[in-house]
Protein backbone atom coordinates (compact mmCIF):
# COMPACT_ATOMS: atom_id res chain seq x y z
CA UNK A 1 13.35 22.67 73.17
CA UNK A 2 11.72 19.32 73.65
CA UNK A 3 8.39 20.59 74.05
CA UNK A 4 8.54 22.63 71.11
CA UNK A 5 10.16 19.79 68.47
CA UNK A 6 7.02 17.48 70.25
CA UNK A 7 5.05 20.00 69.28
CA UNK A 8 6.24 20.20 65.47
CA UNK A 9 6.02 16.91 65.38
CA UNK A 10 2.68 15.72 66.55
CA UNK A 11 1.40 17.99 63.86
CA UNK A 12 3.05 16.43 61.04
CA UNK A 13 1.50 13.32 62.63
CA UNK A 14 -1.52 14.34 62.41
CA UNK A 15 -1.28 15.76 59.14
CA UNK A 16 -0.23 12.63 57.74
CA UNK A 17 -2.86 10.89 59.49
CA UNK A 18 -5.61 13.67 58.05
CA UNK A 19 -4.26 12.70 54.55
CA UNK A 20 -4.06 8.91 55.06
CA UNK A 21 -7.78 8.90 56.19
CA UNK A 22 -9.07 11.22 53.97
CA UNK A 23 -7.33 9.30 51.32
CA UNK A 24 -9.28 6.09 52.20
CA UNK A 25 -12.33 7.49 52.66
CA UNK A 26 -12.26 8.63 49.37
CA UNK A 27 -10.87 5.53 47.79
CA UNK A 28 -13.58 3.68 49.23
CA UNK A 29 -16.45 6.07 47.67
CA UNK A 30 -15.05 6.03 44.59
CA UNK A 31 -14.35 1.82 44.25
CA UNK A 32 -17.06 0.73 46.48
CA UNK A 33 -18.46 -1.81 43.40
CA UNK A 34 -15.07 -2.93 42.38
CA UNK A 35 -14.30 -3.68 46.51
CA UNK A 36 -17.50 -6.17 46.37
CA UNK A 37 -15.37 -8.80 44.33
CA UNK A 38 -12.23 -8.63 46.32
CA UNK A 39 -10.89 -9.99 49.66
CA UNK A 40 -11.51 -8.75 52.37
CA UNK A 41 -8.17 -7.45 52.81
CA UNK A 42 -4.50 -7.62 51.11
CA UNK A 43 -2.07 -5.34 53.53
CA UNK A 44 -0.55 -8.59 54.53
CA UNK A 45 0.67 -10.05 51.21
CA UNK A 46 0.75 -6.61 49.26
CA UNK A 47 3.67 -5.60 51.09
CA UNK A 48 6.44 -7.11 52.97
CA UNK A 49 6.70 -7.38 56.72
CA UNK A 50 9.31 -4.80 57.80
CA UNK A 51 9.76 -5.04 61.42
CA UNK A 52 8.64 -7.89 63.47
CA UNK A 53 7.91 -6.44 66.99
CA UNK A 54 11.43 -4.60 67.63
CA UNK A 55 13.87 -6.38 65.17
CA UNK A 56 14.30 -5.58 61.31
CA UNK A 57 13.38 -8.10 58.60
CA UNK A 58 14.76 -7.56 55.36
CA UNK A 59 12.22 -6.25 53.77
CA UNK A 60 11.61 -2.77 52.64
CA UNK A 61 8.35 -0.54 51.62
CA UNK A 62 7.75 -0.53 47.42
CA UNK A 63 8.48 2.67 45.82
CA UNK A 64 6.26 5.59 46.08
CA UNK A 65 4.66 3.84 49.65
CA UNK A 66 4.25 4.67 52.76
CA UNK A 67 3.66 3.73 56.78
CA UNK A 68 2.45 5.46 59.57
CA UNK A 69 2.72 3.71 62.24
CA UNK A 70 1.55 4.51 66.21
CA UNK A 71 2.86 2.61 68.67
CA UNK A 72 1.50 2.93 72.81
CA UNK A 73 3.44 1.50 76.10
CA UNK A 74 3.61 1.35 79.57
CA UNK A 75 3.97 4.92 81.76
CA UNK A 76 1.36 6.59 79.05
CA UNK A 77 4.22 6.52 76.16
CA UNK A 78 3.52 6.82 72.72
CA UNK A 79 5.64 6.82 69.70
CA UNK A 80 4.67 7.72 66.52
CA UNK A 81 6.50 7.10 62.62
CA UNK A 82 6.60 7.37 59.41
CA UNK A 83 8.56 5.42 56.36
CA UNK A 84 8.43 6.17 53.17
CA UNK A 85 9.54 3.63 49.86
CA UNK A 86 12.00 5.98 47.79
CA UNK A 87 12.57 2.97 45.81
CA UNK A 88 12.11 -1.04 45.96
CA UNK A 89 15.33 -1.39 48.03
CA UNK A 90 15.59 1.90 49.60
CA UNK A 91 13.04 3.09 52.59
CA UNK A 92 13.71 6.20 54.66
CA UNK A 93 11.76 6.63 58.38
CA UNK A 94 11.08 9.03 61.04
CA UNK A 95 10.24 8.58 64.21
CA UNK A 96 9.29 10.80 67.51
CA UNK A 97 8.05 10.18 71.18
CA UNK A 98 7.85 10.10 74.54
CA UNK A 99 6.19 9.33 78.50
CA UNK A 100 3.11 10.39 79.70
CA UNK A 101 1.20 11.34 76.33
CA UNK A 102 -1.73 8.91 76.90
CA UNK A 103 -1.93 10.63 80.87
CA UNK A 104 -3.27 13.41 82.52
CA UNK A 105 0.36 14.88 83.03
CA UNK A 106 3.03 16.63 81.44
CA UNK A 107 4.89 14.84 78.76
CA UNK A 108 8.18 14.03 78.93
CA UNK A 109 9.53 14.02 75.23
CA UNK A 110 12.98 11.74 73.76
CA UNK A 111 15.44 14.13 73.06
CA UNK A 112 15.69 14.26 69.33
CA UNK A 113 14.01 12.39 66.13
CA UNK A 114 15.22 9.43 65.59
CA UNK A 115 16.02 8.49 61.58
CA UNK A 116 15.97 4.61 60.19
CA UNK A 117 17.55 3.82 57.00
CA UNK A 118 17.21 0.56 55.43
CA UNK A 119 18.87 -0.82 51.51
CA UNK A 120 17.48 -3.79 50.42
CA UNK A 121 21.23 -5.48 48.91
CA UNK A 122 20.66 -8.83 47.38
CA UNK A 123 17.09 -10.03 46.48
CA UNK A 124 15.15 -12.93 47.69
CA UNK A 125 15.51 -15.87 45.24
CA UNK A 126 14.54 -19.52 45.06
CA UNK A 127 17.06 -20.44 47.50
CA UNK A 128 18.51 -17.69 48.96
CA UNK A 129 17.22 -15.03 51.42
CA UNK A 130 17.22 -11.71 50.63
CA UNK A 131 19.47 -9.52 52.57
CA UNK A 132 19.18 -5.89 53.81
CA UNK A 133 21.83 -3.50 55.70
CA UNK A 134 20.50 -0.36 57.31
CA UNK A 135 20.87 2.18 60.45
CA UNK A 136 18.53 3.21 63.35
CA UNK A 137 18.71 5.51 66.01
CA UNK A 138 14.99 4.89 66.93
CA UNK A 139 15.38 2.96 70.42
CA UNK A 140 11.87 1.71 72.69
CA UNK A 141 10.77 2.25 75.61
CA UNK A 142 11.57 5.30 77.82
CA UNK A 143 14.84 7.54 77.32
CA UNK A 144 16.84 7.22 80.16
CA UNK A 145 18.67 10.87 80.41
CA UNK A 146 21.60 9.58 82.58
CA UNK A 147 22.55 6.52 80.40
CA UNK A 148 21.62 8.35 77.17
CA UNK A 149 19.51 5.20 76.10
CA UNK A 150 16.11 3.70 75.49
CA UNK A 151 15.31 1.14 77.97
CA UNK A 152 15.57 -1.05 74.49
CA UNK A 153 18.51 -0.28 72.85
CA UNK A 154 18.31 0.98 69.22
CA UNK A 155 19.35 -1.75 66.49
CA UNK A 156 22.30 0.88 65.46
CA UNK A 157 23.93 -0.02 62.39
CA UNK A 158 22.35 -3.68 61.32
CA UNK A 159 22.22 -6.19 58.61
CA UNK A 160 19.61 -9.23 58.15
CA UNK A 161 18.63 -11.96 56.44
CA UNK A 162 14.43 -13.03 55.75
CA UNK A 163 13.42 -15.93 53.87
CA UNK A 164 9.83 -16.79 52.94
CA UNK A 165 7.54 -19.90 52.76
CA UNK A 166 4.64 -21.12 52.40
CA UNK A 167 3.28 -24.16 54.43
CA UNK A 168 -0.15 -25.11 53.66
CA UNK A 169 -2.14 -22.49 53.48
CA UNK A 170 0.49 -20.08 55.49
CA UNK A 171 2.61 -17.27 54.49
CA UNK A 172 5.72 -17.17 56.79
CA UNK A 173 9.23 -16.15 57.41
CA UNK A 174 12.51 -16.85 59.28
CA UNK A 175 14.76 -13.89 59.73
CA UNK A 176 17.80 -13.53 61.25
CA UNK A 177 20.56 -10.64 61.88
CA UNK A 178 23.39 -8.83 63.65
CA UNK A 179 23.44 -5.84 65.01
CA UNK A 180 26.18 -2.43 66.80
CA UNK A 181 24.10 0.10 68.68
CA UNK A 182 25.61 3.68 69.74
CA UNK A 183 23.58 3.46 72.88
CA UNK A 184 26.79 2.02 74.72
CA UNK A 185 28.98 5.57 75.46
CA UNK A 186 27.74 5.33 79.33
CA UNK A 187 26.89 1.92 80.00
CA UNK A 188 30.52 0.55 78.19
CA UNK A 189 28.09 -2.34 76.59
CA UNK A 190 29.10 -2.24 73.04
CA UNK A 191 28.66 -5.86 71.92
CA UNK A 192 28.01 -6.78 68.52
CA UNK A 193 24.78 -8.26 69.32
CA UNK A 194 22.67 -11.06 67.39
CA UNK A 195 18.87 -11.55 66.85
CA UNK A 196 16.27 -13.84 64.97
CA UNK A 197 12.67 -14.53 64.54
CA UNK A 198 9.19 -15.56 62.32
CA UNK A 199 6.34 -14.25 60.83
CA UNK A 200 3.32 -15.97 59.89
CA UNK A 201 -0.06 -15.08 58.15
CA UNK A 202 -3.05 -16.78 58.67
CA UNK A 203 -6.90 -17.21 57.51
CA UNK A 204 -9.23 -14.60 59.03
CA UNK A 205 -6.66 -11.63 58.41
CA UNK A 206 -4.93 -12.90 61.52
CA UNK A 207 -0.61 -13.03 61.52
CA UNK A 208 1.51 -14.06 63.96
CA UNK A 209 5.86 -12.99 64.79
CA UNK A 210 8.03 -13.98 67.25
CA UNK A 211 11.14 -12.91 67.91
CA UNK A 212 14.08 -13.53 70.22
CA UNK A 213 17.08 -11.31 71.02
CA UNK A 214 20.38 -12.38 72.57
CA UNK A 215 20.90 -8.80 73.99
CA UNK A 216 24.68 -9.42 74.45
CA UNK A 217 25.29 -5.68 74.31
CA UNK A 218 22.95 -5.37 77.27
CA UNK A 219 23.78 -7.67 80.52
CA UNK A 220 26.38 -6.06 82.28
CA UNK A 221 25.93 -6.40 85.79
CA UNK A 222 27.70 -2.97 86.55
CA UNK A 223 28.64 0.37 85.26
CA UNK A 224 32.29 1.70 84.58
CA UNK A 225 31.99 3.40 87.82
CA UNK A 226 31.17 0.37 89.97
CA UNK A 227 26.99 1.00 90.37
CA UNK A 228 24.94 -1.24 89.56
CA UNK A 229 22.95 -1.04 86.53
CA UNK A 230 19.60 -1.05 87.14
CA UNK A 231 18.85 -0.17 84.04
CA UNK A 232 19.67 -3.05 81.89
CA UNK A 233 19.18 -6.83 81.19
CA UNK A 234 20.25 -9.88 83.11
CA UNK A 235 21.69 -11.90 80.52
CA UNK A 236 18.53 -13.98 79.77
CA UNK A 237 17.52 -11.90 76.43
CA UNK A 238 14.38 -10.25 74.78
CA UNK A 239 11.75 -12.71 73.36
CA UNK A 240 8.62 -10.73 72.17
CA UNK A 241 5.73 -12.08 70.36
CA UNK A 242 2.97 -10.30 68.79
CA UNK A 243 -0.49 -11.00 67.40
CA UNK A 244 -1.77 -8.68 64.33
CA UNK A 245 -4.80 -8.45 62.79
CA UNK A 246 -5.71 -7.24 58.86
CA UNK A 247 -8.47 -4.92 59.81
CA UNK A 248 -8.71 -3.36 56.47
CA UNK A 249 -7.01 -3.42 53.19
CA UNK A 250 -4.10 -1.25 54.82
CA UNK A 251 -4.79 -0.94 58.47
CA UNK A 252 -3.36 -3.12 60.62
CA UNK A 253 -3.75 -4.01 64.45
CA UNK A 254 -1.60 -5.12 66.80
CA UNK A 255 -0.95 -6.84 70.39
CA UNK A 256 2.53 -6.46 71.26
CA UNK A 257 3.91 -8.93 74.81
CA UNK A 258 7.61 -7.90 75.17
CA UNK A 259 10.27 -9.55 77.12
CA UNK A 260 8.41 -12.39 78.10
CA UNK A 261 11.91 -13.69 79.73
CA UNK A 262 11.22 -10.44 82.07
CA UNK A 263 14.66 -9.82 81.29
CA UNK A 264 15.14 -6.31 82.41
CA UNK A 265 16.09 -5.91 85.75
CA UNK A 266 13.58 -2.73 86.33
CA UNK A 267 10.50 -5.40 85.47
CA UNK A 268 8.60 -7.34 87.41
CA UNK A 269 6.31 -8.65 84.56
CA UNK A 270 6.68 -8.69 80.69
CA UNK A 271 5.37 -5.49 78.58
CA UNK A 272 2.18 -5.11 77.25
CA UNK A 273 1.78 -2.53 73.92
CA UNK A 274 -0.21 -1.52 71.08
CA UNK A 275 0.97 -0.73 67.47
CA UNK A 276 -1.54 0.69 64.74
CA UNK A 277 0.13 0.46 61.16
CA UNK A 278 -1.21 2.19 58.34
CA UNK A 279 0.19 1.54 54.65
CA UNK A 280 -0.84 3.17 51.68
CA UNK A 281 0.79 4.28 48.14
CA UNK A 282 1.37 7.72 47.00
């Protein structure tokens, strides 16, 4: 069953990433004069920041948009999703992976999609951030079968805050949030957990977010049965940066270094990933 939904799924992924492409390619044919006279590139300020590396901001995709987005990490995993604007405050996303894509073995595939739901509540005004509530099921990292959870959690239900600013010639952001994940049935860690981070965009297409996550639903020591858990955090929380780059009006780059704490007791270094983002209107 999991090889078969994998299956479905990478070809809608590639479909959408036939269109996107195809869709550019053409764009930039057609518009090549009127291109000469622009910047170099817009994806940045054209549309909110949505995620930073693993936490929500509250922003959302304008209507009639959408992201693909392809995201690589350690053990040859790959995970691969799409979002899509219904409206200004509303944004729906998909999202599929799994281990040992980007090897020479057998895949081993999550065991379902994963859906992400976010409503954009109360807009960003002079002096007030704007505020967003929304759910995901869309965890990172491997699946681990016996826990029945990503080796990083899934936000669960969430809600958070994102203010912009400029400071000289920067575009940033403070964000900040709470969060319940469903990911605690085996491991009895059920916190209501807390998170908060930046973003910043600089000259030469370059932007920069931090982030740092208490992980409070995440540093138990032991499982319900008396084992130790292996599997989790020890209580010193998830701070991830990463560095993107604006390589064209609506692709963006990115260098992901995750739990730079090397929180997780199954680590014996911080994580190293890629994420390509795509964005493009209907």
């Amino acid at each position: 069953m999991k090889q078969k939904t994998g299956k479905i799924f990478q070809t809608i992924l590639f479909v959408c990433l036939a269109i996107s492409l195809s869709t550019a390619t053409y764009g930039q044919d057609e518009e090549a004069e009127d291109r000469i006279d622009r910047p170099p590139a817009i994806g940045f300020y054209a549309y909110p920041p949505r995620w930073l590396v693993d936490m929500p901001t509250a922003g959302t995709l304008p209507r009639a948009s959408y992201d693909i987005a392809i995201r690589l990490y350690p053990q040859g995993g790959a995970l691969g999703m799409v979002n899509i604007g219904l409206s200004n405050r509303f944004q729906l996303g998909i999202s599929y992976g799994g281990e040992g894509i980007v090897s020479n073995t057998s895949p081993s595939w999550n065991p379902k999609i994963e859906f992400t739901l976010k409503l954009r509540v109360i807009d960003e005004i002079e002096y007030f951030p704007g505020m967003t509530v929304g759910f995901t099921s869309q965890g990172f990292g491997p699946w681990n079968d016996q826990l029945k959870r990503y080796a990083f959690k899934s936000r669960g239900f969430f809600a958070v805050a994102s203010r912009s600013f400029y400071f000289y010639t920067w575009t940033a952001g403070w964000h900040a949030g709470f969060n319940y994940t469903l990911e605690s049935d085996e491991d009895e860690d059920g916190d209501i957990n807390f998170f908060g981070g930046f973003d910043a965009t600089f000259r030469y297409n370059l932007g920069l977010t931090g982030e740092y996550d208490l992980a409070i639903n995440d540093d138990k020591s032991t499982l319900p049965d008396g084992t130790p858990n292996s599997f989790g955090g020890k209580g010193r929380g998830y701070f991830n940066l990463s560095l993107r780059w604006l390589f064209h009006d609506n692709l963006e780059l990115e260098a992901i270094l995750k739990d730079l704490f090397v929180n997780r007791k199954d680590a014996d270094t911080f994580t190293r990933e890629v994420r390509i983002t795509y964005i493009e209107p209907f």
